[in-house]
N, C-alpha and C. Protein backbone atom coordinates (compact mmCIF):
# COMPACT_ATOMS: atom_id res chain seq x y z
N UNK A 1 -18.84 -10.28 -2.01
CA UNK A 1 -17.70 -9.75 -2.75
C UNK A 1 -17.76 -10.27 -4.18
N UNK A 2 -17.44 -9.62 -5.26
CA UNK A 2 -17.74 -9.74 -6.59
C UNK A 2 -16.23 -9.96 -7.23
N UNK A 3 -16.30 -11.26 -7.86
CA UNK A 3 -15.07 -11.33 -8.74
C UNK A 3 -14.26 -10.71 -9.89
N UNK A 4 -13.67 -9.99 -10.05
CA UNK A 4 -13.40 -9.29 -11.05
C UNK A 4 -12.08 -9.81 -11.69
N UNK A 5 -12.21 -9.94 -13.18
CA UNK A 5 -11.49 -10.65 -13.27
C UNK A 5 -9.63 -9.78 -13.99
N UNK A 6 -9.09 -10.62 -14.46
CA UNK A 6 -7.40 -9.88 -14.80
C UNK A 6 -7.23 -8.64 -13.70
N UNK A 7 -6.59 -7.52 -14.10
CA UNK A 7 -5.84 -6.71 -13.24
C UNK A 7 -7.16 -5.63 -12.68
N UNK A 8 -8.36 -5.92 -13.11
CA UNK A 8 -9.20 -5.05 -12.33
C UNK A 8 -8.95 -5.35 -11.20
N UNK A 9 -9.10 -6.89 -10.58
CA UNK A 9 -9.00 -7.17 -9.21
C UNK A 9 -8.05 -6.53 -8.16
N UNK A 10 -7.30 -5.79 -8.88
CA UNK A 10 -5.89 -5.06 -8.06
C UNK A 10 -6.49 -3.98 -7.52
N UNK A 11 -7.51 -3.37 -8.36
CA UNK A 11 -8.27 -1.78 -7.61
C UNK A 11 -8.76 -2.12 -6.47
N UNK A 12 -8.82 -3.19 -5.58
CA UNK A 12 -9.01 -2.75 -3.71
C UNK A 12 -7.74 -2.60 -3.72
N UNK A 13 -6.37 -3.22 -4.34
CA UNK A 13 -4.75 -2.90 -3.51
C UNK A 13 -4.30 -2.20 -3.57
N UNK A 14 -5.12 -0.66 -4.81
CA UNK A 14 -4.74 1.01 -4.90
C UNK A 14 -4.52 1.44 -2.97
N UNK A 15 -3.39 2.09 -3.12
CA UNK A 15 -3.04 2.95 -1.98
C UNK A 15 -2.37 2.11 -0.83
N UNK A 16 -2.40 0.33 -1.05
CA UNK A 16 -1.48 -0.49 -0.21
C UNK A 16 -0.43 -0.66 -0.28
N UNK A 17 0.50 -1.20 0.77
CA UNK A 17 1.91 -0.96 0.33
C UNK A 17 2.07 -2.56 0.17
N UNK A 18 2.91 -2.43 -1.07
CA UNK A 18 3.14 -3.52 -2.20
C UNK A 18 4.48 -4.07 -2.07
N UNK A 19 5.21 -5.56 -2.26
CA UNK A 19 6.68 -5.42 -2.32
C UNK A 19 6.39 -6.56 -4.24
N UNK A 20 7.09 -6.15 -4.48
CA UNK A 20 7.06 -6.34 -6.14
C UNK A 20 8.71 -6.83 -6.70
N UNK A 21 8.14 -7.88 -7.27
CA UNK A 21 9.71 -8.57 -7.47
C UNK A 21 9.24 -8.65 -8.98
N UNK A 22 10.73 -8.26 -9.47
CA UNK A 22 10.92 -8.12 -11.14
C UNK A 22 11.36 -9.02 -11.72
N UNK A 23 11.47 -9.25 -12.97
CA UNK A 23 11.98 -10.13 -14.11
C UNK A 23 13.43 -10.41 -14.14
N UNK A 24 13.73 -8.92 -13.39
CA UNK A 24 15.38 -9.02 -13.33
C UNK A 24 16.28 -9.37 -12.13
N UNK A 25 15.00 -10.17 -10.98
CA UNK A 25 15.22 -9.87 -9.77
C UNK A 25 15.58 -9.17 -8.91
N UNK A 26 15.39 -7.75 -9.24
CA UNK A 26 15.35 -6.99 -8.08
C UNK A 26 14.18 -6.63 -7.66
N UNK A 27 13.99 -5.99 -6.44
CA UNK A 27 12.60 -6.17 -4.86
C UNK A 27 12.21 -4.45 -5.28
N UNK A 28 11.44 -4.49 -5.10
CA UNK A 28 10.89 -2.87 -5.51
C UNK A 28 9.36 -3.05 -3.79
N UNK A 29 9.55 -2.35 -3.09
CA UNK A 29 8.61 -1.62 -2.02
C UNK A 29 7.79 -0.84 -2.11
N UNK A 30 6.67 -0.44 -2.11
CA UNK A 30 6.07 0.88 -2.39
C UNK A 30 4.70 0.84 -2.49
N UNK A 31 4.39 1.86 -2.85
CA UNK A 31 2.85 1.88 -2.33
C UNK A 31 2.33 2.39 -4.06
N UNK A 32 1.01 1.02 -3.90
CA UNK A 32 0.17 0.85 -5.71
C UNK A 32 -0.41 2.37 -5.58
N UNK A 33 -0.15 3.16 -6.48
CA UNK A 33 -1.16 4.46 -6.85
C UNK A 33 -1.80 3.83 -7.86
N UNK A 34 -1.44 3.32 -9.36
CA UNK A 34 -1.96 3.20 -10.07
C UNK A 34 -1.95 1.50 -10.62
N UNK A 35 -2.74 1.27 -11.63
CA UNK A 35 -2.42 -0.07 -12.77
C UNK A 35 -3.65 0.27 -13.42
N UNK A 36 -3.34 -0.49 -14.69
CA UNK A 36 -3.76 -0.54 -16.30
C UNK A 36 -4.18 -1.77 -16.43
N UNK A 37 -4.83 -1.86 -17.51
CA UNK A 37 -5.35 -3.13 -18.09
C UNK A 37 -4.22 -4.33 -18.73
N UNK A 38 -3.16 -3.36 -18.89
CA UNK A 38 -1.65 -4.16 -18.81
C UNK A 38 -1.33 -4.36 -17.65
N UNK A 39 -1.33 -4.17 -16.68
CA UNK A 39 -1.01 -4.61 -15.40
C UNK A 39 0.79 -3.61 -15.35
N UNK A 40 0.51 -2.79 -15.81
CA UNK A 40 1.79 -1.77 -15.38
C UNK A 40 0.94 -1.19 -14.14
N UNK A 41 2.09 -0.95 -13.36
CA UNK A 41 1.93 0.06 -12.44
C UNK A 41 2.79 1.11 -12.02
N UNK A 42 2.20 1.58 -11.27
CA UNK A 42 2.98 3.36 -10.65
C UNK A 42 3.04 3.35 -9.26
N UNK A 43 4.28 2.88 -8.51
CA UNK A 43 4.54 2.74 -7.22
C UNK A 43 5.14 4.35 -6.59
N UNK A 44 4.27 4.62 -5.47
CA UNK A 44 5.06 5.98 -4.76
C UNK A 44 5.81 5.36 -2.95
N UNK A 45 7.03 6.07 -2.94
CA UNK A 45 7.52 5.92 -1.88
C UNK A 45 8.34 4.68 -1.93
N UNK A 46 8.56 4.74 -3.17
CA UNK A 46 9.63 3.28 -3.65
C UNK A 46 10.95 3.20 -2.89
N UNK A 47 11.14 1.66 -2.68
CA UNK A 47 12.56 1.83 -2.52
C UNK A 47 13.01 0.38 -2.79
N UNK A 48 14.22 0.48 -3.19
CA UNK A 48 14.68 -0.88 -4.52
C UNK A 48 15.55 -1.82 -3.07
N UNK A 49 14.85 -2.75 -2.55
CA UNK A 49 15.48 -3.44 -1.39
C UNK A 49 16.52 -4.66 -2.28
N UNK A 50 17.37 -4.86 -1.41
CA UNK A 50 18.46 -5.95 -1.97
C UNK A 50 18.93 -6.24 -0.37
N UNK A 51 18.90 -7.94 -1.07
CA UNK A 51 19.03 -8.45 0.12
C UNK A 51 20.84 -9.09 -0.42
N UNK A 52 21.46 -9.34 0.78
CA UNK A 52 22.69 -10.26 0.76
C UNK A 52 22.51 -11.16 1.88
N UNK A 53 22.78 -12.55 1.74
CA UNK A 53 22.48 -13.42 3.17
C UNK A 53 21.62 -12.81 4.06
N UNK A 54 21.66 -12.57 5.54
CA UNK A 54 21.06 -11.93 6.42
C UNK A 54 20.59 -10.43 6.61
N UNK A 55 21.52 -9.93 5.73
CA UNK A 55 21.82 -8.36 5.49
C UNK A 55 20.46 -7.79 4.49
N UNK A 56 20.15 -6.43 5.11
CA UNK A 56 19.31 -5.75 3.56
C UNK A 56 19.36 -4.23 3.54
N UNK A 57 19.49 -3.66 2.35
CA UNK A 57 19.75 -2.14 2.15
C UNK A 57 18.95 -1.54 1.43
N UNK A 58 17.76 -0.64 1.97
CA UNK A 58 17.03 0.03 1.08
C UNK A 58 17.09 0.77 -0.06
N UNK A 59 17.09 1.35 -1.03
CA UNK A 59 17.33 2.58 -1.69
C UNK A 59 16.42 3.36 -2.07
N UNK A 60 15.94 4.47 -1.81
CA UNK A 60 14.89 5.31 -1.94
C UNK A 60 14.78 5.20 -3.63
N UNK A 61 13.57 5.10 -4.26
CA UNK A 61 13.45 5.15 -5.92
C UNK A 61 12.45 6.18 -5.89
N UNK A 62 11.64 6.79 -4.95
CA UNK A 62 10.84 7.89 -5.10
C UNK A 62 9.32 7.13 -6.27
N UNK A 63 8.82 7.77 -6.90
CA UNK A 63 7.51 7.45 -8.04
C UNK A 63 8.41 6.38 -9.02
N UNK A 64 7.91 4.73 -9.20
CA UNK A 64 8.67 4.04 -10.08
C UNK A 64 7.18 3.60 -10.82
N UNK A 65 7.32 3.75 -12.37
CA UNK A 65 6.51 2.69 -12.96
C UNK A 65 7.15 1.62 -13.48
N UNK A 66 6.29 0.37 -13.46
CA UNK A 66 6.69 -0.89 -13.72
C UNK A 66 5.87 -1.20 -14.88
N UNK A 67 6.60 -1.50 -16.06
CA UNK A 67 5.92 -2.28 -16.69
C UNK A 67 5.26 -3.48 -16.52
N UNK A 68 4.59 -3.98 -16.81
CA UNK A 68 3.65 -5.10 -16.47
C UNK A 68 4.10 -6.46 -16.95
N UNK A 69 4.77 -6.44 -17.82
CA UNK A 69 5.15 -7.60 -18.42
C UNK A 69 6.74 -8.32 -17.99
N UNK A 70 6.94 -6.75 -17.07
CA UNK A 70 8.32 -7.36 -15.73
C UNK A 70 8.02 -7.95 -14.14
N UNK A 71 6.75 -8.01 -13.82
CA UNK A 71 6.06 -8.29 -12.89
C UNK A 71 6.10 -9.86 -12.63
N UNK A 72 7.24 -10.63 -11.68
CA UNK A 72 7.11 -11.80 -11.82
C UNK A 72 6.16 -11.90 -10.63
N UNK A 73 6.03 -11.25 -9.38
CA UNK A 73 5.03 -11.35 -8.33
C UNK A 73 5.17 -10.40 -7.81
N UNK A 74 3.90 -9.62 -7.51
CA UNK A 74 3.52 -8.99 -5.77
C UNK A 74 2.14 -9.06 -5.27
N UNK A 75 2.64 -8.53 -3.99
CA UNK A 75 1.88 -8.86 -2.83
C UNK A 75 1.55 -8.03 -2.11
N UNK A 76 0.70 -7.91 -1.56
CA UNK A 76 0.58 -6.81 -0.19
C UNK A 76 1.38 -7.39 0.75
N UNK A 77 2.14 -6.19 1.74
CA UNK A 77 2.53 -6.42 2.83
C UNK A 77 2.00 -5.83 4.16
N UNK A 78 1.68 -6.83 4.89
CA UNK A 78 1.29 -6.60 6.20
C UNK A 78 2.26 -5.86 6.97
N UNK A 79 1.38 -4.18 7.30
CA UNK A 79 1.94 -3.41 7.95
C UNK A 79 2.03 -4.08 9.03
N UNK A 80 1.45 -4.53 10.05
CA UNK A 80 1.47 -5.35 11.14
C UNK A 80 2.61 -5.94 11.67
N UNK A 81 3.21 -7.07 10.87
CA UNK A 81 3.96 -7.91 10.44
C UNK A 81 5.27 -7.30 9.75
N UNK A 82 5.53 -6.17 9.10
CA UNK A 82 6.47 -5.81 8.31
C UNK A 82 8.01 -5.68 9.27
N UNK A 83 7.99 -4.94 10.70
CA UNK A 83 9.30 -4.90 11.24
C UNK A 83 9.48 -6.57 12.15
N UNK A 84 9.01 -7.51 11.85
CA UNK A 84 8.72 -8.83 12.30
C UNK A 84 9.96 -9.16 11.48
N UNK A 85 11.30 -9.01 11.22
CA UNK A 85 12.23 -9.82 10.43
C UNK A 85 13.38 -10.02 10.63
N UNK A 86 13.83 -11.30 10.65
CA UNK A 86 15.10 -11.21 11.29
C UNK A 86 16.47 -10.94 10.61
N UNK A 87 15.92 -10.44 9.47
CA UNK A 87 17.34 -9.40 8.83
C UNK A 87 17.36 -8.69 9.04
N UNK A 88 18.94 -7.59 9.36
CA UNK A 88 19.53 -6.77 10.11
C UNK A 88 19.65 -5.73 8.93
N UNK A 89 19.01 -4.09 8.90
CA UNK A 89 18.85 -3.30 8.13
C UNK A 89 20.42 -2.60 8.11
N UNK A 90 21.36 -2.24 7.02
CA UNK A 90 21.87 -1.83 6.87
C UNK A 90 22.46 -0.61 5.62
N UNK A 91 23.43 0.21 6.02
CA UNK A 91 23.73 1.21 5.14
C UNK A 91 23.73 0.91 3.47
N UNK A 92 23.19 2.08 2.78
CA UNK A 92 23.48 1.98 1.16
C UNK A 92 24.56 1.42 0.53
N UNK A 93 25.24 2.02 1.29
CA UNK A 93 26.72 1.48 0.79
C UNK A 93 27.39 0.13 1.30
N UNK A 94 26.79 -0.12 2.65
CA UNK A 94 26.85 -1.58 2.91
C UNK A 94 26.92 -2.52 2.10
N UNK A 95 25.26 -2.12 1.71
CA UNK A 95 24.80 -3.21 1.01
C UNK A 95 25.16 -3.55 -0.26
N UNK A 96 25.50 -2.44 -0.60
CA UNK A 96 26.14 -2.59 -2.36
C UNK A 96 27.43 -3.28 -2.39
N UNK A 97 28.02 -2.98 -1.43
CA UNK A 97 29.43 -3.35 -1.25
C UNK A 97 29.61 -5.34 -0.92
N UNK A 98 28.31 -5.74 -0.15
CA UNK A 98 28.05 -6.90 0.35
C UNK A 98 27.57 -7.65 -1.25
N UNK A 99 26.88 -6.50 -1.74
CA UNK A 99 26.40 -7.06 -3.08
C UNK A 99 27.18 -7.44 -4.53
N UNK A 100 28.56 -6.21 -4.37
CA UNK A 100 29.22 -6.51 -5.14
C UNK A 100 30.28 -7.54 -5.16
N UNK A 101 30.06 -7.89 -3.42
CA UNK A 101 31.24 -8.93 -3.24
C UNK A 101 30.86 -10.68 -4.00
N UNK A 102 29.38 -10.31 -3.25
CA UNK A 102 28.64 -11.63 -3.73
C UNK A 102 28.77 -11.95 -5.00
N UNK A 103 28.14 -11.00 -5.89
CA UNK A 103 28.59 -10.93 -7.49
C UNK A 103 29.90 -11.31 -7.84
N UNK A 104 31.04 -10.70 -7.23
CA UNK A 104 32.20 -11.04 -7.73
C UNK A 104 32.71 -13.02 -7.14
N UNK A 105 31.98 -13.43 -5.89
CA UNK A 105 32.62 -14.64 -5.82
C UNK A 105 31.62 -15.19 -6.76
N UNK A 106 30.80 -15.27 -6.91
CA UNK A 106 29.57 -15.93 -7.96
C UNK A 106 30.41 -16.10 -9.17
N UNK A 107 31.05 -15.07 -9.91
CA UNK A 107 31.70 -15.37 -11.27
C UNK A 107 32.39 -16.05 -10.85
N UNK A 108 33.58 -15.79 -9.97
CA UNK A 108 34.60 -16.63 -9.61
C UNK A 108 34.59 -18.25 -9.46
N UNK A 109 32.99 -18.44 -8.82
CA UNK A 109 32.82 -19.94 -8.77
C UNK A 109 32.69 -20.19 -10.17
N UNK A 110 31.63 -19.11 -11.34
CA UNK A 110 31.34 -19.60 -12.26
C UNK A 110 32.41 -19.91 -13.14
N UNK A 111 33.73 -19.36 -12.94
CA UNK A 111 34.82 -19.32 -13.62
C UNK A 111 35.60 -20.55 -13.82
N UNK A 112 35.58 -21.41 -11.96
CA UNK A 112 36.37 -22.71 -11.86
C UNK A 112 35.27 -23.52 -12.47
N UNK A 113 33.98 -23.41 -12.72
CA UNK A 113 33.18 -24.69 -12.99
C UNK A 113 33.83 -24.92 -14.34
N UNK A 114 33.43 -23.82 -14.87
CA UNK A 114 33.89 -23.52 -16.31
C UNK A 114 35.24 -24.12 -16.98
N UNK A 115 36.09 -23.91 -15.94
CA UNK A 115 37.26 -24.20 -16.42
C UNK A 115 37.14 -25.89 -16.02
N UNK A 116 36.41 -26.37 -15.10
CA UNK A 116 36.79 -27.84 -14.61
C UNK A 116 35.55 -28.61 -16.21
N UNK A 117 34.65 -27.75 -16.55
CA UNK A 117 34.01 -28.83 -17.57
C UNK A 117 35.02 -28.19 -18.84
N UNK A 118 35.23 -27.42 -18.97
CA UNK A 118 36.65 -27.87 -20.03
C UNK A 118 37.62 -28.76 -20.22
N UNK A 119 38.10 -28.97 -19.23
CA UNK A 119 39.09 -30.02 -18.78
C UNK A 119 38.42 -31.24 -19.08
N UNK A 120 37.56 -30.82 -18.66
CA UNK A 120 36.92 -32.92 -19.17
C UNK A 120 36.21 -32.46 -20.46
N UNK A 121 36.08 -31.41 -21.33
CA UNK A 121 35.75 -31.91 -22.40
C UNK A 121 34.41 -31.26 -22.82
N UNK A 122 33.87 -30.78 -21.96
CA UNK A 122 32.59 -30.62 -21.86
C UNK A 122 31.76 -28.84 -22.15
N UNK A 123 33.01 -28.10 -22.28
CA UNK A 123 32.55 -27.00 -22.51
C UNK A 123 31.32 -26.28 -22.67
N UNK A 124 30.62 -25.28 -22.43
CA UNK A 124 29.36 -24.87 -22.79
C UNK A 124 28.95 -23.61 -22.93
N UNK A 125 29.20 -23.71 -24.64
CA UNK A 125 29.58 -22.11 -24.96
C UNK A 125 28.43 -21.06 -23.62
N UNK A 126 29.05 -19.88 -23.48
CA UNK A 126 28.21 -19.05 -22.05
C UNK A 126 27.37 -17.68 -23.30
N UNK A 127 26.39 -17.50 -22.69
CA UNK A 127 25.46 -16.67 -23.43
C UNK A 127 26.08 -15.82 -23.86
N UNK A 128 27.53 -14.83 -23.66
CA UNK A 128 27.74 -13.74 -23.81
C UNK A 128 28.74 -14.12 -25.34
N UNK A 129 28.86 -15.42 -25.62
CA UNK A 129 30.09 -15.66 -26.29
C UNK A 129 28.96 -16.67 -27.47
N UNK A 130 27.38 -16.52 -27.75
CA UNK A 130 26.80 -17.04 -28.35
C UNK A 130 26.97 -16.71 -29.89
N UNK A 131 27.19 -15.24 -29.66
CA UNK A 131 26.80 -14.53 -30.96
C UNK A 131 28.30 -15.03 -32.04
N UNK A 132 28.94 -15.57 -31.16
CA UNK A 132 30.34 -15.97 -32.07
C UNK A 132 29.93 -16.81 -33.23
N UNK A 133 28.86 -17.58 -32.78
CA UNK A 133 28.44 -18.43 -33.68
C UNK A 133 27.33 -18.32 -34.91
């Protein structure tokens, strides 16, 4: 077997099915048709998985390209191995709903921290309130 080096090495993983995690953390599924010497690619049969605790909800994305420079990791996944998991597949709307809850206690915690390092003094201006300065 011959080493090839940067994103050539990906041309045996054309036509495997890929799970691909982004910059922005969300899970992208799908199968490599294409990649570039940028390491973009063109996933078919996509679907944008989100997980909550135990819970996970697919969403069909159909043909997605990825830029390359949002690519924090993927992998092949073992067809074999793939229904091997002990999270419980659930509805679109489930999951969004599980997702938006999560999101909303997340601020909420972020809200009391916030307010408890004020109180002592400690404030720390938050990214969205940078540009004030």
């Amino acid at each position: 077997m011959n080493y090839m080096p940067g994103t050539a090495s990906l041309i045996e993983d054309i036509d495997k099915k890929h799970l691909v995690l982004l910059r922005d953390g969300r899970t992208l599924i799908g199968y490599l048709r294409s990649i570039d010497q940028f390491a973009n690619l063109v996933l078919h049969q996509t679907v944008e998985r989100i997980h909550v605790g135990k819970k996970y909800g697919d969403i069909p994305r159909g043909i997605f390209v990825v830029r390359g420079e949002n690519v924090v990791l993927l992998g092949e996944i073992d067809l074999e191995k793939e229904s091997d998991t002990p999270l419980l597949q659930v509805s679109i709307e489930e999951i969004l709903e599980e997702q938006r809850v999560e999101q909303q206690n997340k601020q909420e915690a972020e809200k009391v921290k916030m307010q408890a390092l004020k109180e002592r003094g400690l404030s720390i201006p938050r990214a969205d309130t940078l540009d004030e300065y």
